[in-house]
Protein backbone atom coordinates (compact mmCIF):
# COMPACT_ATOMS: atom_id res chain seq x y z
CA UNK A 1 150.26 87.89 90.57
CA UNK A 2 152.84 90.53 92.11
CA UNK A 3 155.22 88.04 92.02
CA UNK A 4 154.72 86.89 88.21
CA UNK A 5 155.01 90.60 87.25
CA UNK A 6 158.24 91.28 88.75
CA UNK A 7 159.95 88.96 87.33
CA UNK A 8 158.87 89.34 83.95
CA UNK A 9 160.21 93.04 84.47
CA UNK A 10 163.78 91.15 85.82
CA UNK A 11 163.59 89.51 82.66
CA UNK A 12 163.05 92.99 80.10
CA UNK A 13 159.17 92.12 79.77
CA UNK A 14 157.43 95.76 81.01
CA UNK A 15 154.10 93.81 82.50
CA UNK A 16 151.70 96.89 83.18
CA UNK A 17 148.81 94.35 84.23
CA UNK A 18 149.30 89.62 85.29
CA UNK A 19 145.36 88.31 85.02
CA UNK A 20 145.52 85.14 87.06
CA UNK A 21 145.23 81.88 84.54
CA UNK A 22 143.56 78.68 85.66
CA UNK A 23 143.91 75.06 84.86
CA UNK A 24 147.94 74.90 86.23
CA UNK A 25 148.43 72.98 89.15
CA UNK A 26 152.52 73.35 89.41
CA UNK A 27 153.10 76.98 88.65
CA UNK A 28 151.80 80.29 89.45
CA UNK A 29 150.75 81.52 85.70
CA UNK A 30 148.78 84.32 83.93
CA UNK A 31 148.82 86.19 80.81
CA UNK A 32 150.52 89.33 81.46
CA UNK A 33 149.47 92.62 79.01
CA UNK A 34 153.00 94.49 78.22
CA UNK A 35 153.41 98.48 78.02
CA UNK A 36 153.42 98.08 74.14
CA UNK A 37 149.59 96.53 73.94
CA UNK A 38 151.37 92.95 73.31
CA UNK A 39 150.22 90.00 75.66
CA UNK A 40 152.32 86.82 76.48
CA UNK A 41 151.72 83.57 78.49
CA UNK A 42 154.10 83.60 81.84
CA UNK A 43 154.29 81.56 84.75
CA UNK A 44 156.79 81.38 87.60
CA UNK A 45 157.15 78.72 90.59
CA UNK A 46 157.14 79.98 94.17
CA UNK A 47 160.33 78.70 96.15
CA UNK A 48 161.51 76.74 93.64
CA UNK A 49 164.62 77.02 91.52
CA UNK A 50 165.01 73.36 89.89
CA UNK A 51 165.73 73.36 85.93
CA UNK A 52 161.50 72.70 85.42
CA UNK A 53 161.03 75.37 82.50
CA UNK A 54 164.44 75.04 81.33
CA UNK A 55 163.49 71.29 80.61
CA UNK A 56 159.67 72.23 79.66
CA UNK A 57 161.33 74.70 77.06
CA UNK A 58 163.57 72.15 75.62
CA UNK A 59 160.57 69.79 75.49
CA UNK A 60 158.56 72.31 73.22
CA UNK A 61 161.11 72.93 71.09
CA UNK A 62 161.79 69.08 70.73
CA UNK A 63 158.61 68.56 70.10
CA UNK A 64 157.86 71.27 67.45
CA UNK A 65 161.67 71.22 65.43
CA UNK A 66 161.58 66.91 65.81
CA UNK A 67 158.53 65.66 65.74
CA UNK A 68 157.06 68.39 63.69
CA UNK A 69 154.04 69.14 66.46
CA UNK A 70 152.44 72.43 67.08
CA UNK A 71 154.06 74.22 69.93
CA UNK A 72 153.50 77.61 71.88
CA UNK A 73 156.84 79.64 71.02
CA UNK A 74 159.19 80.01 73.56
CA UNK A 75 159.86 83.57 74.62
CA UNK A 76 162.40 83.65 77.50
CA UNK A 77 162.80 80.40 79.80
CA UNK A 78 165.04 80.30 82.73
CA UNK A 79 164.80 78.78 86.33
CA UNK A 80 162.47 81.30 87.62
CA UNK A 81 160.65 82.41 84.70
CA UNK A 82 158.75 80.84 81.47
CA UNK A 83 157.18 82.99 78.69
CA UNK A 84 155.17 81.55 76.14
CA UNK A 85 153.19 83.14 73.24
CA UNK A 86 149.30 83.11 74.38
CA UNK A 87 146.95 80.51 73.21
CA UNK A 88 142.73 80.06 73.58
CA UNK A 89 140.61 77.63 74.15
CA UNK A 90 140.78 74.45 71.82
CA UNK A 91 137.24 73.62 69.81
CA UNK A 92 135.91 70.81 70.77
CA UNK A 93 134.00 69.37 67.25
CA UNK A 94 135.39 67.11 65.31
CA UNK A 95 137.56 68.77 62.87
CA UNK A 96 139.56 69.96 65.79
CA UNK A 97 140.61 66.38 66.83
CA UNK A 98 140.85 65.43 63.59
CA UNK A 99 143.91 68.07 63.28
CA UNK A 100 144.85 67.01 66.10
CA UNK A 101 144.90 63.13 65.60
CA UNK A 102 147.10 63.79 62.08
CA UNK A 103 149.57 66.01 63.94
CA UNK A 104 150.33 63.55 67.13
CA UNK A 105 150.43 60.43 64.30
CA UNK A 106 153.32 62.55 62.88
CA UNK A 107 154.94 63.07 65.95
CA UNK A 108 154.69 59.32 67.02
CA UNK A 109 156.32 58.50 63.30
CA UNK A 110 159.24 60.50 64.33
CA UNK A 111 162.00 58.37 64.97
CA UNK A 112 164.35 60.12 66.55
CA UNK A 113 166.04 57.77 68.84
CA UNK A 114 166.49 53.79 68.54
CA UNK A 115 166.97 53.67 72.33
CA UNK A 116 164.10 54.18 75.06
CA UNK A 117 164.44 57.33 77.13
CA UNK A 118 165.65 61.17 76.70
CA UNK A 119 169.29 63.08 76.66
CA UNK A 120 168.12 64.74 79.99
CA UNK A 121 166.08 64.05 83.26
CA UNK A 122 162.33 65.60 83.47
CA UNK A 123 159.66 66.56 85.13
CA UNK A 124 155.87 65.65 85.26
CA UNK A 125 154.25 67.56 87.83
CA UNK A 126 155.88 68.39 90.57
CA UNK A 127 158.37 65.30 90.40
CA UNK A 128 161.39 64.00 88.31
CA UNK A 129 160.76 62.02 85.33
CA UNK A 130 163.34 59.50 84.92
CA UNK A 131 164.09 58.99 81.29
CA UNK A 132 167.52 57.10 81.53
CA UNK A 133 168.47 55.41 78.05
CA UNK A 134 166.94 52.03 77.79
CA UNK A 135 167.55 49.49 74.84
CA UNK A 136 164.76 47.52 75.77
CA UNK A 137 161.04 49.48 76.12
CA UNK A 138 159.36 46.72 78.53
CA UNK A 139 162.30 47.15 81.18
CA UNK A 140 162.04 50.87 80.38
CA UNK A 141 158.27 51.29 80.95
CA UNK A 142 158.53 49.17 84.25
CA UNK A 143 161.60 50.55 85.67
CA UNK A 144 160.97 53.79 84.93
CA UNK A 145 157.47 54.45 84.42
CA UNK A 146 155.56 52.02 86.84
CA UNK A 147 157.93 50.65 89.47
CA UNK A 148 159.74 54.13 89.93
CA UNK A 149 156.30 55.40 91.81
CA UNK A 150 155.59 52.77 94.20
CA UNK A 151 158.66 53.87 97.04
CA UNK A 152 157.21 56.89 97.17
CA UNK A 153 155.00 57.98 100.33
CA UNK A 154 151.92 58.76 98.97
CA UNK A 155 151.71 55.72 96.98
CA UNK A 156 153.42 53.11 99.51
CA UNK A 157 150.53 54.53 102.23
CA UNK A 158 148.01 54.17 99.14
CA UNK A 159 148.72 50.57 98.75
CA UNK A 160 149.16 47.13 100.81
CA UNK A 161 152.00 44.87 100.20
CA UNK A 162 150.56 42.38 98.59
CA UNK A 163 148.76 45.48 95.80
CA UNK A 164 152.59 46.42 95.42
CA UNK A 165 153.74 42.51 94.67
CA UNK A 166 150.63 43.16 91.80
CA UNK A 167 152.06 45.81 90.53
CA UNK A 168 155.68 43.96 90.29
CA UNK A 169 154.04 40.82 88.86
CA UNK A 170 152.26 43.00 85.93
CA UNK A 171 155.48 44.58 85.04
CA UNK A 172 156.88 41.24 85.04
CA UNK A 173 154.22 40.45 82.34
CA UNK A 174 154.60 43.55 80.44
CA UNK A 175 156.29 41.49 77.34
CA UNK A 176 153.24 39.20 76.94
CA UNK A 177 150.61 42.16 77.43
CA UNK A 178 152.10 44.93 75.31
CA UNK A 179 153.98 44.18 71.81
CA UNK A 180 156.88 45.17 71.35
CA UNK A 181 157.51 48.87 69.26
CA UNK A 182 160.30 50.74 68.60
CA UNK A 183 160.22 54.29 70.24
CA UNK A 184 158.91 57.12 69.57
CA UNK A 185 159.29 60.91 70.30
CA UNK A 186 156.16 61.46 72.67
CA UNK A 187 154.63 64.26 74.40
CA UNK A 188 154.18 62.17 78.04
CA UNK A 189 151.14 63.98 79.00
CA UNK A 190 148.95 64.04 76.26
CA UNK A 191 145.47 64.99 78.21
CA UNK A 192 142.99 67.57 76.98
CA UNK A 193 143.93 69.90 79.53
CA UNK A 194 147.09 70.00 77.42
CA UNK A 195 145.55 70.91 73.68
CA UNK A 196 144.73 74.31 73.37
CA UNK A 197 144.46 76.27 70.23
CA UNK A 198 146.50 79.06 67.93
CA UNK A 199 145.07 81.90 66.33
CA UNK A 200 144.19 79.95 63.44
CA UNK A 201 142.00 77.47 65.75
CA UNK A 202 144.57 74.71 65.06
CA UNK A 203 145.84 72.18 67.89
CA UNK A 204 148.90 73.05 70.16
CA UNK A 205 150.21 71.30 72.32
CA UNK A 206 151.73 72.35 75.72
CA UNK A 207 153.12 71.18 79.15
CA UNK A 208 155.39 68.24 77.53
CA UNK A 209 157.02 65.63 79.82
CA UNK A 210 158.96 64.16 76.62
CA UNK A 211 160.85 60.69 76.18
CA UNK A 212 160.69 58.30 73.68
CA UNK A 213 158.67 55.18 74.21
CA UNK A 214 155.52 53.23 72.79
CA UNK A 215 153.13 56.07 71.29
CA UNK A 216 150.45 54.28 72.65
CA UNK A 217 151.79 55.28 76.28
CA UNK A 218 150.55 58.91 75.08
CA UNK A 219 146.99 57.64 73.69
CA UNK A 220 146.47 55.50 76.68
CA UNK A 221 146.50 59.40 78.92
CA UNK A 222 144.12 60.71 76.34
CA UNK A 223 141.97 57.35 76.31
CA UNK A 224 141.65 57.39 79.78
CA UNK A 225 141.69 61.00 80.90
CA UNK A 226 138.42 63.17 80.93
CA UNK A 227 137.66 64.07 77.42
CA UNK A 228 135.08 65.79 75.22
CA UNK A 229 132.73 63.13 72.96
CA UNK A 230 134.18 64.82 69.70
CA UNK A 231 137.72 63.40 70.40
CA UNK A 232 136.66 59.83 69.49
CA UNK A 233 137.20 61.18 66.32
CA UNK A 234 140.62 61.60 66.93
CA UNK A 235 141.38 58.01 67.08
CA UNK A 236 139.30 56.92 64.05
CA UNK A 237 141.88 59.27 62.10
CA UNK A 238 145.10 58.08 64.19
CA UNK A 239 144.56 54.33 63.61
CA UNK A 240 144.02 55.32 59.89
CA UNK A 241 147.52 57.53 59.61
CA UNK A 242 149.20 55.51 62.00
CA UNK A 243 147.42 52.05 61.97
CA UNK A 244 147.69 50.01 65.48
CA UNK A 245 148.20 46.54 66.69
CA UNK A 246 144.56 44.71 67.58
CA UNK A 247 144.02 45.02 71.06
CA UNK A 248 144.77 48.52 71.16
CA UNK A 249 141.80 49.60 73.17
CA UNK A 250 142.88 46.80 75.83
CA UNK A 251 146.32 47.88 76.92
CA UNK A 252 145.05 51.48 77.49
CA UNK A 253 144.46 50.72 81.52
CA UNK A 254 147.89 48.97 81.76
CA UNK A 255 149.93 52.15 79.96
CA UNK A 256 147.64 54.76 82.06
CA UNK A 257 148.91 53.05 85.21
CA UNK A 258 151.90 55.39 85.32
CA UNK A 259 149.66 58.79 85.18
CA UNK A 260 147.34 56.72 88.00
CA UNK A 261 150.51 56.54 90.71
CA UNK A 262 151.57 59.79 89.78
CA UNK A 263 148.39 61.12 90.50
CA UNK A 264 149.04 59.73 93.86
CA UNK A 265 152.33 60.37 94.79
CA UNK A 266 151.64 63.87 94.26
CA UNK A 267 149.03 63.62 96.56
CA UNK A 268 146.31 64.42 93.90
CA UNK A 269 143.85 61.71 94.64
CA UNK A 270 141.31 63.43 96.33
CA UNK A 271 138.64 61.07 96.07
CA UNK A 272 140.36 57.63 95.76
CA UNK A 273 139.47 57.45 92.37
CA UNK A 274 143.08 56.61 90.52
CA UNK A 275 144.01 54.48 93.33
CA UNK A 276 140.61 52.58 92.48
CA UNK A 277 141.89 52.44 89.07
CA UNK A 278 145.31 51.12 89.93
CA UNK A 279 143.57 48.32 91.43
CA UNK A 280 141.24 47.27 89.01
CA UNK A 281 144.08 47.17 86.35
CA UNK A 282 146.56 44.87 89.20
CA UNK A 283 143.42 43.20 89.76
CA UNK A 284 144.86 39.47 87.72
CA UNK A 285 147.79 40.12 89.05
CA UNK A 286 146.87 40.05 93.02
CA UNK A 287 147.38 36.35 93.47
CA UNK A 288 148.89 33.32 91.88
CA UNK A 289 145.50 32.11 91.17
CA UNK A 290 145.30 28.35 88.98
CA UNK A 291 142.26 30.03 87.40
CA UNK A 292 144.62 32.77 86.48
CA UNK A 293 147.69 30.61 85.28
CA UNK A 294 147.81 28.48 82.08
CA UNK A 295 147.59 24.66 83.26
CA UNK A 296 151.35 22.74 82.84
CA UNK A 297 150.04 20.67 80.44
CA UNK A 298 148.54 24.16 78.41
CA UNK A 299 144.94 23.23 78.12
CA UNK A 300 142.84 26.81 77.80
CA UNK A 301 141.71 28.33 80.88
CA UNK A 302 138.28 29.67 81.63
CA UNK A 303 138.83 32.88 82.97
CA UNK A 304 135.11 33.46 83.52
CA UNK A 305 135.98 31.76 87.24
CA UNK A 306 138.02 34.45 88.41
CA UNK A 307 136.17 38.04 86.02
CA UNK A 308 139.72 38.41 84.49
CA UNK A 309 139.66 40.77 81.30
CA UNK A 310 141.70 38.86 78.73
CA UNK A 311 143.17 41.61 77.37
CA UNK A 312 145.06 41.96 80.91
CA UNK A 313 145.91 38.44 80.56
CA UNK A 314 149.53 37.19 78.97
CA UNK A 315 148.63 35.38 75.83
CA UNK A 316 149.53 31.80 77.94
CA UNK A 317 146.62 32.44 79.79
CA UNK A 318 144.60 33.75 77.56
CA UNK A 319 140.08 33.11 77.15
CA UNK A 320 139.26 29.68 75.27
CA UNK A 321 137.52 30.09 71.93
């Protein structure tokens, strides 16, 4: 914590005391006690010097002043230094997520751009986050959200050639398996790890990777990701503020497919588990299979031959009945 303490001097804060802060997996952070009694959130990166807080800064404050979400507030944010105000825990009982589920529905009614993408490049993890403008949010969620991962090592050694030719062939399809929404202003990595609480016990939201795209791109990392049995609450209130298109619940695998390969290409996947994922989700996808395929003539297709989820399936191919 030396480190983290120096620099919050360089930057006017007098740290008397850094206790180490876990959960992070980018930065070096703690919550440092000041010479006045006052305590802040800081964390620094070793041997790195890219624009990551200046962006994570701007993404709070987007976040919070646009989409009218509950953000830390920023204290000082430069290239080697971000200070936060400190947060706790987050409750985990249903009133929490319930806050929670009305304050993301406002932020995903935000409409704040009519073109996919952000003003700026960003960061999630470790890597850049391409969020060139898009006019169309299929091309954009493919392009840059799916197909930017697979040249990278981690995820080229992760996958054959014929799991990568899956992965084009379901972006291909994105139009027929998700409708198509205007954007919205979105957090990007909307997992539990990233709702903690204010003083007041009310939901806050930190570590943004922002764009604007489908909300349900942010639902599908909280659907998927490890999460507490009280949040199903949250999206019993979030369909009723911000009602969905059927079939919700189905597209979740298909939108979480971009957290999956990042997981990989940052060389997270200890176990094999997201890679697992990635190919049960490209799974209809792997080959050009009749079973798979609507007929020329378009007579239905049993998909119980080939164990093909329909909601995976473009609405050609779609389950009889």
């Amino acid at each position: 914590m030396e480190i983290l303490q120096e620099r919050l001097r360089e930057a006017g804060f007098a740290a008397e005391s850094v206790e180490a802060a876990t959960g992070g997996v980018v930065a070096l952070a703690g919550v440092a006690t000041l010479r006045d009694g006052g305590r802040v959130f800081a964390k620094t990166l070793r041997g790195m010097t890219a624009d990551v807080f200046e962006v994570e800064s701007a993404g709070l404050i987007a976040l919070r002043k646009r989409g009218r979400a509950n953000t830390p507030a920023v204290l000082h944010a430069s290239r080697g230094l971000l200070v936060l105000e400190v947060l706790g825990p987050r409750r985990d009982d249903e009133d929490f997520w319930e806050q929670l589920a009305h304050m993301v529905a406002g932020l995903h009614t935000s409409r704040v751009s009519d073109r996919f993408g952000w003003h700026r490049e960003g960061w999630l993890g470790r890597m850049r986050q391409d969020n060139a403008w898009e006019e169309d949010g299929h091309v954009f969620f493919a392009e840059r959200r799916i197909l930017r991962w697979l040249p990278e090592p981690l995820v080229e050694a992760a996958f054959d050639r014929e799991e990568r030719q899956a992965v084009e062939r379901l972006c291909a399809a994105l139009p027929e398996l998700i409708p198509s929404r205007p954007p919205a202003l979105t957090h990007g990595d909307l997992w539990s790890e990233n709702i903690l609480a204010d003083s007041t016990g009310a939901p806050v939201l930190i570590d943004p990777a922002v764009s604007c795209t489908w909300p349900e791109v942010d639902l599908s990392m909280l659907w998927c990701s490890p999460r507490p049995p009280a949040s199903e609450r949250f999206f019993a209130v979030y369909e009723q503020v911000a009602p969905l298109d059927d079939g919700w619940e189905d597209r979740m695998p298909v939108l979480h497919l971009r957290e999956l390969l990042s997981t990989i290409a940052h060389g997270d996947d200890n176990g094999g588990g997201a890679a697992e994922a990635v190919r049960k989700v490209i799974a209809p996808f792997r080959h050009r299979d009749a079973a798979c395929s609507a007929t020329a003539s378009g007579a239905a297709v049993d998909h119980s031959r080939c164990g093909v989820p329909s909601g995976l399936c473009p609405p050609s191919a779609a389950h009889p009945g």
